[in-house]
C-alpha atoms as a PDB file:
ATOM      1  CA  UNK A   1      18.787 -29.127 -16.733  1.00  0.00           C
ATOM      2  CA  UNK A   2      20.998 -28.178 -13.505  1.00  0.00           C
ATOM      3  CA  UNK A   3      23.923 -26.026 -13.054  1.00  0.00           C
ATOM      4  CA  UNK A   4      26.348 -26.040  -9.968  1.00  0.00           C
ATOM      5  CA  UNK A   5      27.400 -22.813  -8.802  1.00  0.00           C
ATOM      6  CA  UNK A   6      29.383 -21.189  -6.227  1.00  0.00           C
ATOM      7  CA  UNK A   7      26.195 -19.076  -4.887  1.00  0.00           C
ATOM      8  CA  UNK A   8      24.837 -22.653  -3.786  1.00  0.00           C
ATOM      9  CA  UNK A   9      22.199 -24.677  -4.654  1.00  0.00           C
ATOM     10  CA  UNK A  10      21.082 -25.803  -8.238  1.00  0.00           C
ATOM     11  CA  UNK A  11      20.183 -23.182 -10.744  1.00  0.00           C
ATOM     12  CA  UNK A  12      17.346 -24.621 -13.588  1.00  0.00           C
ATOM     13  CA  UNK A  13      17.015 -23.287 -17.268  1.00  0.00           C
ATOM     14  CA  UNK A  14      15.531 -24.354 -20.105  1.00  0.00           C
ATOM     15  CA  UNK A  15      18.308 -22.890 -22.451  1.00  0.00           C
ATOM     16  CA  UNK A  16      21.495 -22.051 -20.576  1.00  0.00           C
ATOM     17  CA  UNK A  17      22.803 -20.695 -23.993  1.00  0.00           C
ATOM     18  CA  UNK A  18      20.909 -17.791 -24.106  1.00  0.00           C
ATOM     19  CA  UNK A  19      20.552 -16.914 -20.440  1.00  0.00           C
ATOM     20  CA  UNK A  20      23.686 -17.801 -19.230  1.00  0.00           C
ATOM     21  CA  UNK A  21      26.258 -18.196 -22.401  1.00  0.00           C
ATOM     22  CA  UNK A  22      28.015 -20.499 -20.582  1.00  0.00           C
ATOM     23  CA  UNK A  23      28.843 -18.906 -17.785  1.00  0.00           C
ATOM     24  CA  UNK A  24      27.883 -19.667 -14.003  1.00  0.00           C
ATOM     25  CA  UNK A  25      25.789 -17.120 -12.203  1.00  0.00           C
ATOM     26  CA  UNK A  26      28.849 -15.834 -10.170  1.00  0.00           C
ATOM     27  CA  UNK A  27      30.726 -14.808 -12.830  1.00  0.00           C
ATOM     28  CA  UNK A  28      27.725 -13.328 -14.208  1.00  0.00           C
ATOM     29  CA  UNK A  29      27.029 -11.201 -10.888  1.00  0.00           C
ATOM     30  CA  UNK A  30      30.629 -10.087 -11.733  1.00  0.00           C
ATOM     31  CA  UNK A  31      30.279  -9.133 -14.988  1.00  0.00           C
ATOM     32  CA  UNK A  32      27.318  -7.092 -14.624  1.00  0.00           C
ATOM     33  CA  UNK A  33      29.251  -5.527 -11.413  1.00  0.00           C
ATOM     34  CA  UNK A  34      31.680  -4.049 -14.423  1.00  0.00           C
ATOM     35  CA  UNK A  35      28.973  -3.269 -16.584  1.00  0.00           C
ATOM     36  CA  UNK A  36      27.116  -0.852 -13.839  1.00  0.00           C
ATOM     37  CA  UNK A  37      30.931   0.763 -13.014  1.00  0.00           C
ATOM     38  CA  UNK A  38      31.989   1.003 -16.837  1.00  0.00           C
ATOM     39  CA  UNK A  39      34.651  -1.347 -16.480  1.00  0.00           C
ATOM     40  CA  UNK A  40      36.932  -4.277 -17.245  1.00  0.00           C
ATOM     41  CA  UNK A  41      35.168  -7.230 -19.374  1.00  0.00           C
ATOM     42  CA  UNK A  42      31.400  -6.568 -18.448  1.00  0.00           C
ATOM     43  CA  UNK A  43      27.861  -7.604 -19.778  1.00  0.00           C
ATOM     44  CA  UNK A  44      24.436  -6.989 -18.122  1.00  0.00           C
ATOM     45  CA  UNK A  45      23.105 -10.176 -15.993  1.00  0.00           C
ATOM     46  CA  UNK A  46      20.270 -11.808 -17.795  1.00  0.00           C
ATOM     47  CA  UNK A  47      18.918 -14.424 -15.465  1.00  0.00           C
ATOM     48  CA  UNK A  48      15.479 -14.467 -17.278  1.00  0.00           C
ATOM     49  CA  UNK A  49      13.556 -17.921 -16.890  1.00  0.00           C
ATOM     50  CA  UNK A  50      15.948 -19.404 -14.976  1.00  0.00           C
ATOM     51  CA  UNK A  51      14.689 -21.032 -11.315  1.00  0.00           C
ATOM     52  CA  UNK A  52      16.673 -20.154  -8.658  1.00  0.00           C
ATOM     53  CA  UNK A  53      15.338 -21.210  -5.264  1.00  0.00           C
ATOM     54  CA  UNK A  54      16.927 -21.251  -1.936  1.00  0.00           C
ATOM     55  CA  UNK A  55      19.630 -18.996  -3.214  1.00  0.00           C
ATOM     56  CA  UNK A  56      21.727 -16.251  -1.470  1.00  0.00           C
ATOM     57  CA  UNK A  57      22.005 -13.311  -3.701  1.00  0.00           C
ATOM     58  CA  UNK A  58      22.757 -11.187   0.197  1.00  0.00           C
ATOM     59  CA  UNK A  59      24.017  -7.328  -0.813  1.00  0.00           C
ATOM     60  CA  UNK A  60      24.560  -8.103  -3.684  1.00  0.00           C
ATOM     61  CA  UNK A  61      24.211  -5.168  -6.978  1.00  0.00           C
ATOM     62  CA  UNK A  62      21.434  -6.376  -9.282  1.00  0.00           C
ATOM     63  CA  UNK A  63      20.388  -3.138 -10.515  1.00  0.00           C
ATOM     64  CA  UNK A  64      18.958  -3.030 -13.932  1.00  0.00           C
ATOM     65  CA  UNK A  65      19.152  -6.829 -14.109  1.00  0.00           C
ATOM     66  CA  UNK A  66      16.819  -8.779 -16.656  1.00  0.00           C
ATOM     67  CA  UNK A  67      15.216 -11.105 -14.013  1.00  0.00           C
ATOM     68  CA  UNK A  68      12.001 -11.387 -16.508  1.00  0.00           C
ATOM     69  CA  UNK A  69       9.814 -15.001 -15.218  1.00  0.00           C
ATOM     70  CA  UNK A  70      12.448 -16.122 -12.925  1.00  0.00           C
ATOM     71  CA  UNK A  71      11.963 -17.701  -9.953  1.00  0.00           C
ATOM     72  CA  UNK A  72      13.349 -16.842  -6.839  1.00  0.00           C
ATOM     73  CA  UNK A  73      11.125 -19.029  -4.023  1.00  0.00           C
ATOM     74  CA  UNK A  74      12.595 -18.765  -0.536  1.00  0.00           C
ATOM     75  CA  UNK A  75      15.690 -16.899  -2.071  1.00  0.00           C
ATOM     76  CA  UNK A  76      17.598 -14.749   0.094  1.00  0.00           C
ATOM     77  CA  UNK A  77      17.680 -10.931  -1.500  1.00  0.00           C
ATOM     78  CA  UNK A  78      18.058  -9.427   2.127  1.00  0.00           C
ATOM     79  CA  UNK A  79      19.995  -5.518   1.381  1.00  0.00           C
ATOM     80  CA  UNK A  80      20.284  -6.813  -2.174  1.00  0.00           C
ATOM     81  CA  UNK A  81      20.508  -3.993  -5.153  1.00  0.00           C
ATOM     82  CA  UNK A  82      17.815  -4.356  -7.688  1.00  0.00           C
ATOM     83  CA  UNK A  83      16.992  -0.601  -8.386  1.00  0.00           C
ATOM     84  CA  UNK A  84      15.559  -0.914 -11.866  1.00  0.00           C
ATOM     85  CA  UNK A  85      15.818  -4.487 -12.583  1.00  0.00           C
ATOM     86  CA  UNK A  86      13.016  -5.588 -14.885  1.00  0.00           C
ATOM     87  CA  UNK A  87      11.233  -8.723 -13.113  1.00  0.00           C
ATOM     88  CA  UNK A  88       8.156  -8.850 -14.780  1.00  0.00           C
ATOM     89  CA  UNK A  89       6.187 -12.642 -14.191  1.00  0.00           C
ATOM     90  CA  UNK A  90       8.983 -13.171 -11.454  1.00  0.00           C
ATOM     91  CA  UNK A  91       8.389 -15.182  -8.439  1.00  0.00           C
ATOM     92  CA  UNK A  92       9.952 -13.839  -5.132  1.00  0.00           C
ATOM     93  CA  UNK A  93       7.570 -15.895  -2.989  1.00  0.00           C
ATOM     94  CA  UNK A  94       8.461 -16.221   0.766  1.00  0.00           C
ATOM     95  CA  UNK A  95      11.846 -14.713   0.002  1.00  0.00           C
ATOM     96  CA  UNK A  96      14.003 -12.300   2.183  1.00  0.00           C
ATOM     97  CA  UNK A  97      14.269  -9.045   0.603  1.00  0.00           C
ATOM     98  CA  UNK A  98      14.575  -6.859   3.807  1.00  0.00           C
ATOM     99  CA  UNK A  99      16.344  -3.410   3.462  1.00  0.00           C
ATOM    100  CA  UNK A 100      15.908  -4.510  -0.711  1.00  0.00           C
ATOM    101  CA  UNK A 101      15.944  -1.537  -3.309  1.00  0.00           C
ATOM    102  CA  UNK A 102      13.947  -2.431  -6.015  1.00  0.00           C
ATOM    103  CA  UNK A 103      13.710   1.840  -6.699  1.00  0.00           C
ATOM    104  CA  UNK A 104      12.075   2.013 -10.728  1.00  0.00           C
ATOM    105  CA  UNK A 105      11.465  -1.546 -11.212  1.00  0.00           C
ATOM    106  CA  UNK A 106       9.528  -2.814 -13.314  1.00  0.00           C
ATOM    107  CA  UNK A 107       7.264  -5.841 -11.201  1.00  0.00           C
ATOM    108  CA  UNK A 108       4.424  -5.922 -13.512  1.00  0.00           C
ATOM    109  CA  UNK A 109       2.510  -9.344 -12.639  1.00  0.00           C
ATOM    110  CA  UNK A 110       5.622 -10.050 -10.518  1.00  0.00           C
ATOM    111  CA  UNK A 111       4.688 -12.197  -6.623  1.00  0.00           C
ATOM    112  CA  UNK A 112       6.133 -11.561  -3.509  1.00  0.00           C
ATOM    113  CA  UNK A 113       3.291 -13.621  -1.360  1.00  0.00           C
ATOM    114  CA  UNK A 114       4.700 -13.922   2.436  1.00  0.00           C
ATOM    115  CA  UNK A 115       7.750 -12.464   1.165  1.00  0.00           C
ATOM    116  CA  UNK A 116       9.542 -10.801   3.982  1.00  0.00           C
ATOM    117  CA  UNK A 117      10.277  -7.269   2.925  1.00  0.00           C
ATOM    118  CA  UNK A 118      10.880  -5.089   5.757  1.00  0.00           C
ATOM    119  CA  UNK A 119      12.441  -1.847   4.876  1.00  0.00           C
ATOM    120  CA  UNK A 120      12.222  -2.393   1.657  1.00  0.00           C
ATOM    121  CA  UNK A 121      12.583  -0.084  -1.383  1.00  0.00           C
ATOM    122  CA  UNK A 122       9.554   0.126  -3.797  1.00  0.00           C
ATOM    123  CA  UNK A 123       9.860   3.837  -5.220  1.00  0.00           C
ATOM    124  CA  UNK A 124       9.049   4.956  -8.506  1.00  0.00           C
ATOM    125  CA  UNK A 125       7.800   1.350  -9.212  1.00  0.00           C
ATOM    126  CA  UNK A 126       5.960  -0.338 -11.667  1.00  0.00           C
ATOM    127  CA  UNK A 127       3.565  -2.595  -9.761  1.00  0.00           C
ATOM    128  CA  UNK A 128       0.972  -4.055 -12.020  1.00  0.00           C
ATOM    129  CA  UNK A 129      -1.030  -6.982 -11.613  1.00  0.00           C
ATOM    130  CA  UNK A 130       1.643  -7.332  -8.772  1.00  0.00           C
ATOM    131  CA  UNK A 131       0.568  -9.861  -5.716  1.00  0.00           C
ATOM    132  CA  UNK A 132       1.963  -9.294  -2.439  1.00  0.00           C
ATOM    133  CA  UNK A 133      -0.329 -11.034  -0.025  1.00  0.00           C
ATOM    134  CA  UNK A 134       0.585 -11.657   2.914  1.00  0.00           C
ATOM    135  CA  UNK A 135       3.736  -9.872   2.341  1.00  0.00           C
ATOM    136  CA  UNK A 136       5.597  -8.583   5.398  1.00  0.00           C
ATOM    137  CA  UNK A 137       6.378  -5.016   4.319  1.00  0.00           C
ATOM    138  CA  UNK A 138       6.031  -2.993   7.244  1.00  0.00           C
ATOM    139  CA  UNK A 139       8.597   1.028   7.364  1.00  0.00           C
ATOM    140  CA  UNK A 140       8.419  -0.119   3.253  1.00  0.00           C
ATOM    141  CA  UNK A 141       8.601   3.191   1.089  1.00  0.00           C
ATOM    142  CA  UNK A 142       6.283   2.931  -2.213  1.00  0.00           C
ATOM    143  CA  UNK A 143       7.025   6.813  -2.845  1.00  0.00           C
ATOM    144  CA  UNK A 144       5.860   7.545  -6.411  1.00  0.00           C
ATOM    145  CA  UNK A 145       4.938   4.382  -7.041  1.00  0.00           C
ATOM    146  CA  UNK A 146       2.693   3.069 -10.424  1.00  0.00           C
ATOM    147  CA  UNK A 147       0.171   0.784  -8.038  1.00  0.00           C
ATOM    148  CA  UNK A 148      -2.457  -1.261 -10.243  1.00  0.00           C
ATOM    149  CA  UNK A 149      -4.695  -3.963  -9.725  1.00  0.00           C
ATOM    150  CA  UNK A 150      -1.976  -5.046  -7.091  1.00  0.00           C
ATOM    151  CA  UNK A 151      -3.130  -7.732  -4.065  1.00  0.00           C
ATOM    152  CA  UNK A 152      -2.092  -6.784  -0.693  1.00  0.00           C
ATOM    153  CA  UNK A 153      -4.826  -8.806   0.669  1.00  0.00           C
ATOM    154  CA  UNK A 154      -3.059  -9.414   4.265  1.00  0.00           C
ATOM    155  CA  UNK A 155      -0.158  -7.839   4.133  1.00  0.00           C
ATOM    156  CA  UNK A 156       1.646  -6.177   6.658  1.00  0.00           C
ATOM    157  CA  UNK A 157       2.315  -2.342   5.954  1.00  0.00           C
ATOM    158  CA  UNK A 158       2.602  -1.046   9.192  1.00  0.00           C
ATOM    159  CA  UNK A 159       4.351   2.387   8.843  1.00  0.00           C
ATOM    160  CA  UNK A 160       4.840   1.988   5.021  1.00  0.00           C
ATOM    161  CA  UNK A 161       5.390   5.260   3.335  1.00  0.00           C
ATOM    162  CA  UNK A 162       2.833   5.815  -0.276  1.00  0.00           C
ATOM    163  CA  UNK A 163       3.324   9.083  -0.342  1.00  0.00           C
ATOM    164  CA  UNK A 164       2.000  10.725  -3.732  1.00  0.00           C
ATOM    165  CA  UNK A 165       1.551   6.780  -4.920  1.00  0.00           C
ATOM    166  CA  UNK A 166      -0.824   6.449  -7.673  1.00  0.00           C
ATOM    167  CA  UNK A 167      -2.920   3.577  -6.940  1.00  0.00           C
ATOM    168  CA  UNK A 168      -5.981   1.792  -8.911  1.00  0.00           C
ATOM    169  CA  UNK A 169      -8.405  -0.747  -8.466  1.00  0.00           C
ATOM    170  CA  UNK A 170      -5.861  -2.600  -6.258  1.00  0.00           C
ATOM    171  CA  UNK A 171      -7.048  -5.088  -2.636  1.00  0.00           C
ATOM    172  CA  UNK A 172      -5.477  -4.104   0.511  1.00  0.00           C
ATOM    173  CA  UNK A 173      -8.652  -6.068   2.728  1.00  0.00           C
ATOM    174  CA  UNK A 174      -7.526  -7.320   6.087  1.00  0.00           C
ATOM    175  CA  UNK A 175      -4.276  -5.556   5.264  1.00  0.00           C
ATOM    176  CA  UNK A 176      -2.188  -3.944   8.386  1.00  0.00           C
ATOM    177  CA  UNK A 177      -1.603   0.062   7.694  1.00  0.00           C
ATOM    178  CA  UNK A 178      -1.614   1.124  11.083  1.00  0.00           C
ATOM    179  CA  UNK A 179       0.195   4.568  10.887  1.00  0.00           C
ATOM    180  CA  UNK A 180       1.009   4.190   7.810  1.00  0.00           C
ATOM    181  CA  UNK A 181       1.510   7.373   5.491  1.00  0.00           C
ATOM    182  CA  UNK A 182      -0.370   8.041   1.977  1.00  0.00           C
ATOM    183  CA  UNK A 183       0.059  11.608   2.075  1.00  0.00           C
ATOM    184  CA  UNK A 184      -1.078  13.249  -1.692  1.00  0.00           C
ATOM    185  CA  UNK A 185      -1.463   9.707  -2.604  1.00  0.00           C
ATOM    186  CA  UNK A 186      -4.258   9.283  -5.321  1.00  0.00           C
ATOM    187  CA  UNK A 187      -6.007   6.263  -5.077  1.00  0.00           C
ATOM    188  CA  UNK A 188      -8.930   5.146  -6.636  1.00  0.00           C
ATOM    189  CA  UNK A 189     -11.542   1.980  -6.907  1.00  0.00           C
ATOM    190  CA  UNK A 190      -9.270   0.196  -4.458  1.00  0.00           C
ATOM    191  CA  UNK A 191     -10.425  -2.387  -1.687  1.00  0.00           C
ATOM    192  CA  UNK A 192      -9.708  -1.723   1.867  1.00  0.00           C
ATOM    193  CA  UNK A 193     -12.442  -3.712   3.657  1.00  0.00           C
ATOM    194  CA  UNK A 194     -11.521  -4.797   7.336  1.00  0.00           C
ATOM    195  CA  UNK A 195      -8.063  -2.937   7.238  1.00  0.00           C
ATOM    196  CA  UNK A 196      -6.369  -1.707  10.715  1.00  0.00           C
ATOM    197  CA  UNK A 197      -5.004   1.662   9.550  1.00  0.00           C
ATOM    198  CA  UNK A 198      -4.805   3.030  12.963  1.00  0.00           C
ATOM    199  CA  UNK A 199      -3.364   6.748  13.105  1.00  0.00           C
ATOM    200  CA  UNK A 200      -2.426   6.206   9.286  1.00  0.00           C
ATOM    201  CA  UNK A 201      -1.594   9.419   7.650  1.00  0.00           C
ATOM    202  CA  UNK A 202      -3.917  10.759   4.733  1.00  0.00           C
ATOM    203  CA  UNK A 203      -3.353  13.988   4.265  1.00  0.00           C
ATOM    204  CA  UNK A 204      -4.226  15.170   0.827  1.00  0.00           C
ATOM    205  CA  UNK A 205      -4.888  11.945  -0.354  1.00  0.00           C
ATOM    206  CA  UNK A 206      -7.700  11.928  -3.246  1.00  0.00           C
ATOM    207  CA  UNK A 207      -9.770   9.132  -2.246  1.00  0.00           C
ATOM    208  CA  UNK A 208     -12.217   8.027  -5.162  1.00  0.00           C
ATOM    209  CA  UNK A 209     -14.748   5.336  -5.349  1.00  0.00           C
ATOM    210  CA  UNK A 210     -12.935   3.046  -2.414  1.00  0.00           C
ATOM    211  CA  UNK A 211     -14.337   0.239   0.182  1.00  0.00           C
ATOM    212  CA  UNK A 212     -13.675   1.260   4.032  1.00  0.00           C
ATOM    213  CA  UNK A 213     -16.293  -0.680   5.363  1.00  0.00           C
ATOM    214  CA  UNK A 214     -15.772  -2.300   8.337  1.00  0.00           C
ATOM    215  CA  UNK A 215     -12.280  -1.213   8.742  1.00  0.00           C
ATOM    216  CA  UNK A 216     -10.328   0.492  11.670  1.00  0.00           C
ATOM    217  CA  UNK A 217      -8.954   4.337  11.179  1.00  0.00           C
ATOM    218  CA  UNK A 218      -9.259   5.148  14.828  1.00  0.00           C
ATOM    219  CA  UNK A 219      -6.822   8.625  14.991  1.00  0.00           C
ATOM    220  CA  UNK A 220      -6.092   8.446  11.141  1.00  0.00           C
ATOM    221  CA  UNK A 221      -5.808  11.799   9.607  1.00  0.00           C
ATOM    222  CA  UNK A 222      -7.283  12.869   6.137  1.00  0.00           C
ATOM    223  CA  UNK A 223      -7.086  16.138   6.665  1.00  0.00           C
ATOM    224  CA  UNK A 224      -7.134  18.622   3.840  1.00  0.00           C
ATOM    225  CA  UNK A 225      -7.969  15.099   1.771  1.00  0.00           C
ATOM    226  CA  UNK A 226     -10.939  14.683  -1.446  1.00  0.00           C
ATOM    227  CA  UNK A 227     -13.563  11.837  -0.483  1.00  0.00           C
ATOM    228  CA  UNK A 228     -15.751  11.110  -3.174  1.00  0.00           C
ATOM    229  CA  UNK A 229     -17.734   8.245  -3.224  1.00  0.00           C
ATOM    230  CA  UNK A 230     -16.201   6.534  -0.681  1.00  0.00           C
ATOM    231  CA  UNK A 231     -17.714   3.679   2.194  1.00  0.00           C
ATOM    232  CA  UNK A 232     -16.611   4.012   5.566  1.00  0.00           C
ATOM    233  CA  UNK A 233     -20.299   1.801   6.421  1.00  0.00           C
ATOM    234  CA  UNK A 234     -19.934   0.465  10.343  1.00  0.00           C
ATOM    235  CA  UNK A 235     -16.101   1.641  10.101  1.00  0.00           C
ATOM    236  CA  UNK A 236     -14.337   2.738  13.456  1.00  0.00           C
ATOM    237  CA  UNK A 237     -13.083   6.478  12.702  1.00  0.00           C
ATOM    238  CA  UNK A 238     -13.158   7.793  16.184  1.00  0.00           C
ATOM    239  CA  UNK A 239     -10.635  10.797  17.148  1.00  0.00           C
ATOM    240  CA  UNK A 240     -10.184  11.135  12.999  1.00  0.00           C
ATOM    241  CA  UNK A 241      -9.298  14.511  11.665  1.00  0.00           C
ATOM    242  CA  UNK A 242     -11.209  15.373   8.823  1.00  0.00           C
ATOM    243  CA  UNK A 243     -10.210  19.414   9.270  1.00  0.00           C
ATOM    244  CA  UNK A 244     -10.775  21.135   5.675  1.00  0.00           C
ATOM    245  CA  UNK A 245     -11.745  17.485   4.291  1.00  0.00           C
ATOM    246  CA  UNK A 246     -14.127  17.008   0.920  1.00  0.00           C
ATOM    247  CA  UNK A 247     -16.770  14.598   1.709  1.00  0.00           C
ATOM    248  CA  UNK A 248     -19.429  14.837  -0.198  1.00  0.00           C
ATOM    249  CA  UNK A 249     -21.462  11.787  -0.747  1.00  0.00           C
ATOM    250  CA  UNK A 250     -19.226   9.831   1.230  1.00  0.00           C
ATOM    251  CA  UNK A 251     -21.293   6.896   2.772  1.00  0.00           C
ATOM    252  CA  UNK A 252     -20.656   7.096   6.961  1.00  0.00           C
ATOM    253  CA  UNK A 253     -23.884   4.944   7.993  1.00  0.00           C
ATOM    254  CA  UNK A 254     -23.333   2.766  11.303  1.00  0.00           C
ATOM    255  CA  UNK A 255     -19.734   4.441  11.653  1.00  0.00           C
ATOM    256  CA  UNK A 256     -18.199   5.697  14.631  1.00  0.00           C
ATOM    257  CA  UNK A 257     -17.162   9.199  14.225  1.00  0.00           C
ATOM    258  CA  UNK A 258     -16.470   9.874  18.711  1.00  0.00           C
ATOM    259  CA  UNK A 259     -14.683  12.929  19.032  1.00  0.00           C
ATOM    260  CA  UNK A 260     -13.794  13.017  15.228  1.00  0.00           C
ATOM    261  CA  UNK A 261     -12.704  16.924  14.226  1.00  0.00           C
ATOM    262  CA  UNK A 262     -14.800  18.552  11.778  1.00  0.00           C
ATOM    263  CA  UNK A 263     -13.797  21.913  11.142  1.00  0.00           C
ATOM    264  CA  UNK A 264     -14.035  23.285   7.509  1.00  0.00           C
ATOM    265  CA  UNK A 265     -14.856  20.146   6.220  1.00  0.00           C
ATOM    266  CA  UNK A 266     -17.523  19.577   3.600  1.00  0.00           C
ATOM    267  CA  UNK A 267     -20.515  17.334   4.369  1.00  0.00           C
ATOM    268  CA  UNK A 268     -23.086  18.135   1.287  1.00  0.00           C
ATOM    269  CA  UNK A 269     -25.206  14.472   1.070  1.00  0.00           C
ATOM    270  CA  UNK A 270     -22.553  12.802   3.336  1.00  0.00           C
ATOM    271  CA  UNK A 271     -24.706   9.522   4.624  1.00  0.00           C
ATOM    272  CA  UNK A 272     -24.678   9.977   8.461  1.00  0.00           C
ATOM    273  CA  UNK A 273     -27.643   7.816   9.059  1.00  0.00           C
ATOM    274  CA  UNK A 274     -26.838   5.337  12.519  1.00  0.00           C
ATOM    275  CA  UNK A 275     -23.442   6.861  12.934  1.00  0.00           C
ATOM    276  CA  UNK A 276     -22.151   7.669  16.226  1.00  0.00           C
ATOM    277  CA  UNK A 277     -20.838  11.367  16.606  1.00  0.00           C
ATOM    278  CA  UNK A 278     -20.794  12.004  20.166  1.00  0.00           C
ATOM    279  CA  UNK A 279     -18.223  14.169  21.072  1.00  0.00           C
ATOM    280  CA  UNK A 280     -17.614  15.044  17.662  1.00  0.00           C
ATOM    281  CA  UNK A 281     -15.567  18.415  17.171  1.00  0.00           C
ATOM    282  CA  UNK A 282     -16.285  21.694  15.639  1.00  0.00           C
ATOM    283  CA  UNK A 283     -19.482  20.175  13.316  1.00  0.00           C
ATOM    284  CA  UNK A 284     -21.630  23.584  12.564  1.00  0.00           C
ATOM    285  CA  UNK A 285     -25.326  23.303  12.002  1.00  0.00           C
ATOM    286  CA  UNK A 286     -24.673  24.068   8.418  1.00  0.00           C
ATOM    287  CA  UNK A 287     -22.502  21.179   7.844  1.00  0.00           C
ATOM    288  CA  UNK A 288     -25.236  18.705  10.015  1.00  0.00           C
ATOM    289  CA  UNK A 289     -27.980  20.252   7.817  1.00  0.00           C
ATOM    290  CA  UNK A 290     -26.214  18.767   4.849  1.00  0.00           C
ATOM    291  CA  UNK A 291     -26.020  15.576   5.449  1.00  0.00           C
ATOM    292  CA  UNK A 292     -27.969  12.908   6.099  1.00  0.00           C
ATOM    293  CA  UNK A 293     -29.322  11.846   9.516  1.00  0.00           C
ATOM    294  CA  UNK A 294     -31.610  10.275  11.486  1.00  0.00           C
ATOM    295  CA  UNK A 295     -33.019   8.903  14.287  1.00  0.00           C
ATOM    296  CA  UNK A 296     -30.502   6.099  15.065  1.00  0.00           C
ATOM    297  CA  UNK A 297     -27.510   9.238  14.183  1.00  0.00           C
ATOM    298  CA  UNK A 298     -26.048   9.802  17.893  1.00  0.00           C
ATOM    299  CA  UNK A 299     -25.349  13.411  17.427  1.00  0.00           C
ATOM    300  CA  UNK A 300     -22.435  15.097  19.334  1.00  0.00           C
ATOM    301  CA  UNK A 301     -24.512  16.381  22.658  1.00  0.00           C
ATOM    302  CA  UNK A 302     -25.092  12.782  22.928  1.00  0.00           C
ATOM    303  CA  UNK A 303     -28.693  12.734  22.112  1.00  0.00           C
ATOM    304  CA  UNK A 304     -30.257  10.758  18.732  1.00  0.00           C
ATOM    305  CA  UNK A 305     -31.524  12.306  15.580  1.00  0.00           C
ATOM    306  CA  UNK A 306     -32.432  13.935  13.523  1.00  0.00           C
ATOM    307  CA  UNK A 307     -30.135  16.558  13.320  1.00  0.00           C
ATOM    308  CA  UNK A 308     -32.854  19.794  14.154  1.00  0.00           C
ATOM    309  CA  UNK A 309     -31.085  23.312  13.206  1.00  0.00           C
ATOM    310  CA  UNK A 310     -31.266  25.182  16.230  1.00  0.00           C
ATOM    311  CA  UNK A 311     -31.132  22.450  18.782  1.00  0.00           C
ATOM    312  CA  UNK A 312     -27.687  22.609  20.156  1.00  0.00           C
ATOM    313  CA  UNK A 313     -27.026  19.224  19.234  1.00  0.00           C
ATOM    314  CA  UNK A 314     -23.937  19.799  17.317  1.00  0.00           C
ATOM    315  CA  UNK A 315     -22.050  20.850  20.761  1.00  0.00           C
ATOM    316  CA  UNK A 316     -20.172  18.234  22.411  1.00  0.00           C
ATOM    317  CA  UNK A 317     -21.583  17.339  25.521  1.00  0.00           C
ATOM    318  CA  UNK A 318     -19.716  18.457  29.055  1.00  0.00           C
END
């Protein structure tokens, strides 16, 4: 069944009656306008089920809307207001939510695959089960954020802002996070295989049992950060900052770690084994005894391994 509105297009429902009451979608965007202000006639917009494709909702104030299982594919949300709207099992696919604010929503096994969401709002929420490949969410902010088992296989979260995000066993492989910024984010048993995260921002972060390999974190920062169990294996880290950085255990083999800074940082058991540290800053022979190297480990004077204590070899070479 099909209703005409004045927002355009054709909105589907299996029972208007309960979503709907009659009423057409604009004069339920009106309604709920009075029901956020405390005035006039008013009743909170329940668009729940309903299928709503193509449709302009532009700037317009959906905030604590009941959106649960609706669809919204190619919809345009650009600016729109949806700060706690509960959307869980809503599609957003390929939609426009640019400049969005979805702050405290709840998007548990919600999509937003090649949704365009630049500038967006995520804050404080709820993103379970949540897929957003190939999303376009670069300069989002994901502050606070409740991040689990999410997909951002491919997205694009260039400059994105996690900070103090709680993230678990979620896929960000192949993602973009070049300089983005996960400062005292806590993430653990998450996927970042083949990411760019150029100059990305990790302060503080508490990495735990995550997949680096083969990514791209050349000038990242994660200093003052806890790295346990992680695997950076044949991952470009050069010119990192690992200053006052917990590392034990972490799995480095076949990385590059050029001109990487050192200082303070904790290498107990840290797998060094074929990495490349030439040029490598402020390493101590301490720390090199620690870990783990051999004869394929370029050490910072340039020359191959083993690390041998008294050798010099942790001084860059001039």
């Amino acid at each position: 069944m099909s209703h005409p509105d004045t927002l355009g297009g054709q909105v589907s429902f299996e029972e208007p009656g309960r979503a709907l009451h009659g009423r057409s979608v604009e004069d339920i965007l009106r309604g709920h306008a009075g029901w956020l202000d405390g005035t006039g006639v008013s009743w909170r917009a329940d668009l729940s089920g309903l299928t709503l494709n193509d449709w302009n909702f532009q700037d317009r104030r959906l905030s604590k809307a009941l959106l649960l299982n609706s669809t919204f594919l190619d919809a345009n949300l650009a600016g729109c207001e949806l700060i706690e709207a509960q959307a869980t099992g809503a599609d957003f696919e390929r939609a426009q939510l640019s400049a969005a604010d979805l702050t405290g929503a709840e998007l548990t096994r919600a999509r937003f695959d090649s949704a365009w969401m630049t500038g967006a709002i995520l804050s404080e929420a709820r993103l379970h089960e949540t897929s957003f490949k190939s999303v376009h969410l670069a300069q989002g902010r994901l502050l606070d954020a409740s991040i689990q088992e999410a997909n951002f296989h491919g997205a694009d979260l260039r400059g994105a802002a996690f900070h103090q995000a709680h993230v678990f066993g979620s896929d960000f492989s192949e993602a973009d996070l070049d300089r983005a910024i996960l400062i005292g984010a806590r993430i653990q048993s998450c996927r970042f295989y083949g990411v760019s995260a150029k100059g990305a921002n990790f302060t503080t972060a508490k990495l735990t049992g995550c997949n680096f390999s083969s990514a791209e974190f050349t000038g990242a920062n994660f200093a003052r950060a806890v790295l346990s169990g992680g695997n950076f294996y044949k991952t470009d880290l050069a010119d990192t900052d690992f200053r006052d950085t917990k590392m034990r255990g972490v799995d480095f083999s076949r990385a590059c770690l050029a001109r990487a800074r050192f200082g303070g940082s904790d290498l107990f058991s840290a797998d060094l084994r074929g990495a490349d540290l030439s040029q490598a800053r402020e390493l101590t022979g301490e720390q090199l005894s620690q870990a783990l190297t051999d004869r394929d480990t370029i050490l910072p004077n340039g020359r191959h391994g083993p690390y041998l204590r008294f050798s010099g070899a942790k001084r860059p070479h001039r």
